[in-house]
C-alpha atoms as a PDB file:
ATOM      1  CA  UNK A   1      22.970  14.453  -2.095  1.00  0.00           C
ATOM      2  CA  UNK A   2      23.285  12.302   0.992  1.00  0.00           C
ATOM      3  CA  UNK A   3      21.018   9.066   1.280  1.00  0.00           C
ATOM      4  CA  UNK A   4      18.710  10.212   3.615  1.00  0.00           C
ATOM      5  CA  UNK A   5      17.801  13.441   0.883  1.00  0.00           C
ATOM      6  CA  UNK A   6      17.986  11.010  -1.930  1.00  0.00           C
ATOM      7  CA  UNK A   7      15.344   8.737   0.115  1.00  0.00           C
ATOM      8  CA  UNK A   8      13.009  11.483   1.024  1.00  0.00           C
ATOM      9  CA  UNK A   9      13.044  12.631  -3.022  1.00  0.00           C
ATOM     10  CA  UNK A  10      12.308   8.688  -3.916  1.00  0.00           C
ATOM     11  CA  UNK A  11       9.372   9.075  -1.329  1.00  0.00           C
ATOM     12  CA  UNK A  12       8.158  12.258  -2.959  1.00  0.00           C
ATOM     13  CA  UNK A  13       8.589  11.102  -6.118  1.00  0.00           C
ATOM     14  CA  UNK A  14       6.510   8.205  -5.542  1.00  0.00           C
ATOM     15  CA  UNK A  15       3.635  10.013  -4.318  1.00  0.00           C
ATOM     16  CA  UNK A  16       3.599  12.594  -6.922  1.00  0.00           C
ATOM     17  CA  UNK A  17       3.126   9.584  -9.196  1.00  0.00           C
ATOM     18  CA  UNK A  18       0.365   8.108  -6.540  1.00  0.00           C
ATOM     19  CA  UNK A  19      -1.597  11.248  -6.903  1.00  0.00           C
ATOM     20  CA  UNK A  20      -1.137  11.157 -10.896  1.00  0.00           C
ATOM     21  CA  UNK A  21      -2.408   7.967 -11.194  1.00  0.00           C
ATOM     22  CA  UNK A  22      -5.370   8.628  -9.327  1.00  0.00           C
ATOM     23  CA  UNK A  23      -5.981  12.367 -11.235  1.00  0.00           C
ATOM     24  CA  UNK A  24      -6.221   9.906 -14.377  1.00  0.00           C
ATOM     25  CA  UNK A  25      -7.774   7.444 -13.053  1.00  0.00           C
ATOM     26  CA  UNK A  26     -10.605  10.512 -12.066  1.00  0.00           C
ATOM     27  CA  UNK A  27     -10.421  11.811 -15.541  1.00  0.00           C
ATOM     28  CA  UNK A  28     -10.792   8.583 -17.187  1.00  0.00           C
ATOM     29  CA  UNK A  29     -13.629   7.793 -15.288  1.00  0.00           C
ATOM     30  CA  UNK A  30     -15.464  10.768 -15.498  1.00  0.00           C
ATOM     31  CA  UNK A  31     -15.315  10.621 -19.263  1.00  0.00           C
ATOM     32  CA  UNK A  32     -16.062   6.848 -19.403  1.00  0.00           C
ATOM     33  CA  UNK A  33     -19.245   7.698 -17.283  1.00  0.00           C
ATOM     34  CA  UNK A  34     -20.305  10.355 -19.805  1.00  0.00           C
ATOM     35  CA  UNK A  35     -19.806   8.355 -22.600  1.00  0.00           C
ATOM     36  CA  UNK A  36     -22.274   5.576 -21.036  1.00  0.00           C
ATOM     37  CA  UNK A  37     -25.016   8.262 -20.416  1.00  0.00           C
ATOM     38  CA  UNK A  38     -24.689   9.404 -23.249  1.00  0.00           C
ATOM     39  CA  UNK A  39     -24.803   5.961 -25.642  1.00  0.00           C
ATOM     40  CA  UNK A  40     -27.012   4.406 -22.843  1.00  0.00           C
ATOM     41  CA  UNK A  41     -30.165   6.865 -22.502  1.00  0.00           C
ATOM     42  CA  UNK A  42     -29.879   9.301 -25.324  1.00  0.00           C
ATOM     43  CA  UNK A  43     -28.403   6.582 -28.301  1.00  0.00           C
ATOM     44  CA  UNK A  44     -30.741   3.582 -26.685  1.00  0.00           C
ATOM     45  CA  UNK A  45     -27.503   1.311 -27.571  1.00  0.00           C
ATOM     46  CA  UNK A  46     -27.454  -1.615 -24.906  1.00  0.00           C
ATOM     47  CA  UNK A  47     -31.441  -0.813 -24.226  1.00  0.00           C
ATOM     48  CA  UNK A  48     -32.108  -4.383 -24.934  1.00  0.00           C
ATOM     49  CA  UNK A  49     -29.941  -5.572 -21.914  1.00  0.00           C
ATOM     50  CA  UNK A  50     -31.782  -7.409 -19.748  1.00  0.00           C
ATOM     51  CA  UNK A  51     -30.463  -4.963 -16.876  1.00  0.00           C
ATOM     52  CA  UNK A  52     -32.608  -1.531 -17.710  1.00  0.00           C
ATOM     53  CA  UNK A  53     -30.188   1.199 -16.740  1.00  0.00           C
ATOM     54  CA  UNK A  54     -27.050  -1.531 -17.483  1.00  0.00           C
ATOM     55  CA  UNK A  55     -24.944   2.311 -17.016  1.00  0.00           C
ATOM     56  CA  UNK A  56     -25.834   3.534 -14.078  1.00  0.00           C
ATOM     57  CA  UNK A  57     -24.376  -0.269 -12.513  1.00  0.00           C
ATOM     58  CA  UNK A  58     -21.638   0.187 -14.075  1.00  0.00           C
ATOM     59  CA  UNK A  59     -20.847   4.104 -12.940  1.00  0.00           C
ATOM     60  CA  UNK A  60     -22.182   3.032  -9.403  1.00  0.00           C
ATOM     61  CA  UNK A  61     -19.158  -0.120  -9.460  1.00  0.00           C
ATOM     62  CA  UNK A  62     -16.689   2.171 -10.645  1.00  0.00           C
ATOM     63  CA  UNK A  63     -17.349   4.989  -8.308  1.00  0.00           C
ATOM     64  CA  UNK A  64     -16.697   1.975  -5.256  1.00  0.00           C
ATOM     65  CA  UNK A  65     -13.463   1.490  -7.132  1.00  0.00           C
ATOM     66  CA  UNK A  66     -12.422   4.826  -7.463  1.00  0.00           C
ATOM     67  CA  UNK A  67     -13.112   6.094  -3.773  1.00  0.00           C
ATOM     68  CA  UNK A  68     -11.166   2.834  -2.639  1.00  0.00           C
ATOM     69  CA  UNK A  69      -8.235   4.238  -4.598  1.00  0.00           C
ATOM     70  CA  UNK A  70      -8.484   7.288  -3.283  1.00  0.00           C
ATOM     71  CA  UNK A  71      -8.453   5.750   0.105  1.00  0.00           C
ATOM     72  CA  UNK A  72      -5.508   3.835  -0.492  1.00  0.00           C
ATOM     73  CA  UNK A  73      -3.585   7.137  -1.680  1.00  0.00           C
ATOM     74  CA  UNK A  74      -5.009   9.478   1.029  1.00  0.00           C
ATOM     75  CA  UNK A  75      -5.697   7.167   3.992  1.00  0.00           C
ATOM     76  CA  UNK A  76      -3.827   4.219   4.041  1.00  0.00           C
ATOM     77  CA  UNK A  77      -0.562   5.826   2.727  1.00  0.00           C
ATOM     78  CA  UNK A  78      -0.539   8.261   5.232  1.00  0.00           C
ATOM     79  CA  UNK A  79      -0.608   5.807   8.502  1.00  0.00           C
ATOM     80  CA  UNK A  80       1.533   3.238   6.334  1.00  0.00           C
ATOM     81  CA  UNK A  81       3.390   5.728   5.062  1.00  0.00           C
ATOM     82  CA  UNK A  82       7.156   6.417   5.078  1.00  0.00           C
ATOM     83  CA  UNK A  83       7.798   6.937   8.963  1.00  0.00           C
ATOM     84  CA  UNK A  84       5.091   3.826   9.525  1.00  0.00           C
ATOM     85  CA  UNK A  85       7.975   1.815   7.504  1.00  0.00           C
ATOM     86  CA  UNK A  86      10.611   3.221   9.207  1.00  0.00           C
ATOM     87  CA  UNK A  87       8.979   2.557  12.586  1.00  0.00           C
ATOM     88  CA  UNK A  88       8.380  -1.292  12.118  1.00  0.00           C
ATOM     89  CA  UNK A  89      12.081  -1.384  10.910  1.00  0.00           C
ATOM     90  CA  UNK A  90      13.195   0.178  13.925  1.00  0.00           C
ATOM     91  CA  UNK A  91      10.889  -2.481  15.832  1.00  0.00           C
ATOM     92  CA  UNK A  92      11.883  -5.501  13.753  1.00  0.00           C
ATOM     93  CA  UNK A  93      15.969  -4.766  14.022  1.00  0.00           C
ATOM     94  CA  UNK A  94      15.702  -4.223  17.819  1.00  0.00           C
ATOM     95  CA  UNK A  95      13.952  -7.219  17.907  1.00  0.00           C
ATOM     96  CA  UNK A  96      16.538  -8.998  16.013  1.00  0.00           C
ATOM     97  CA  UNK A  97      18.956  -7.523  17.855  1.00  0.00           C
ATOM     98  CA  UNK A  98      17.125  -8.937  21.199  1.00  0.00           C
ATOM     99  CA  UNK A  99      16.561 -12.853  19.479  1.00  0.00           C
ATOM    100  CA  UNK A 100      21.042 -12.290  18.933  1.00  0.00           C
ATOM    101  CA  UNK A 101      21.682 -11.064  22.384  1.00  0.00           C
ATOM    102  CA  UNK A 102      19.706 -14.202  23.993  1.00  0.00           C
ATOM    103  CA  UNK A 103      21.326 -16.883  21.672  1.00  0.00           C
ATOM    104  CA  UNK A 104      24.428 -15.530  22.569  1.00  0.00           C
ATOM    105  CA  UNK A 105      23.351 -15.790  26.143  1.00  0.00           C
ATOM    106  CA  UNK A 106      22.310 -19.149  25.793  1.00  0.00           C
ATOM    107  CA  UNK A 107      25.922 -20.193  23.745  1.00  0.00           C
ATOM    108  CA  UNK A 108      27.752 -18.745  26.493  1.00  0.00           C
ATOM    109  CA  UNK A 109      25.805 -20.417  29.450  1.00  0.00           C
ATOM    110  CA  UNK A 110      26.144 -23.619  27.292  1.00  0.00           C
ATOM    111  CA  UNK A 111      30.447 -22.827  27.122  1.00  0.00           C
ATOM    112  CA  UNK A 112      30.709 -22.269  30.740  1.00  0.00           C
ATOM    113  CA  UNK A 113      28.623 -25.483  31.525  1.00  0.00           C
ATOM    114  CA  UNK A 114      30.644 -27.805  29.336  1.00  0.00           C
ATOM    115  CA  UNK A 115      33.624 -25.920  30.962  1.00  0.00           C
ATOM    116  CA  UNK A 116      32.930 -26.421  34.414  1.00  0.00           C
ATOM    117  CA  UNK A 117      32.093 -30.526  33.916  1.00  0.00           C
ATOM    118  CA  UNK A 118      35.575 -30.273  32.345  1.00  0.00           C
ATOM    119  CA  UNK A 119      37.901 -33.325  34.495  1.00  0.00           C
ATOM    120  CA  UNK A 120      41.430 -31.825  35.716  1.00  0.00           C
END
């Protein structure tokens, strides 16, 4: 397997594990949430709170978490994805390569001017 395959499976790999993480992160939360309706309303645990309906906060918070994470999986990933990367590389190493070009301008303007004050 050359680099570039070995790279792309990397990639893959790492969002296959992206999207697992957020299938748990679904499932955890969708049990959680039951498991506050269900102690909240039908036990009456936490009824004294002095938030009435303490759960539904709480489910309401989450829910702002979770859809973030799912934005940072579905949305942001894909324009700062793998080729995003690879594109500001490209951009940062030609402009490297730009910054080397016009010192090395500047050292040989700097040669030839010390040459030609040169005495004979």
């Amino acid at each position: 397997m050359d680099s570039e395959q070995r790279e792309q499976y990397d990639y893959a790999r790492k969002r296959i594990k992206q999207k697992k993480r957020l299938m748990q992160h679904f499932i955890v939360f969708l049990a959680v949430s039951i498991l506050l309706i269900i102690i909240n309303p039908i036990l009456g645990i936490g009824s004294d709170f002095f938030i009435s309906n303490w759960f539904v906060w709480v489910i309401l918070l989450w829910t702002l978490l979770f859809f973030i994470h799912v934005f940072n999986v579905f949305i942001v990933n894909r324009f700062m994805g793998k080729e995003w990367e690879d594109r500001q590389l490209e951009k940062l190493k030609a402009l490297q390569e730009k910054r080397l070009r016009s010192l090395k301008e500047q050292v040989e303007k700097d040669s030839l001017k010390k040459n030609d004050h040169t005495p004979l």
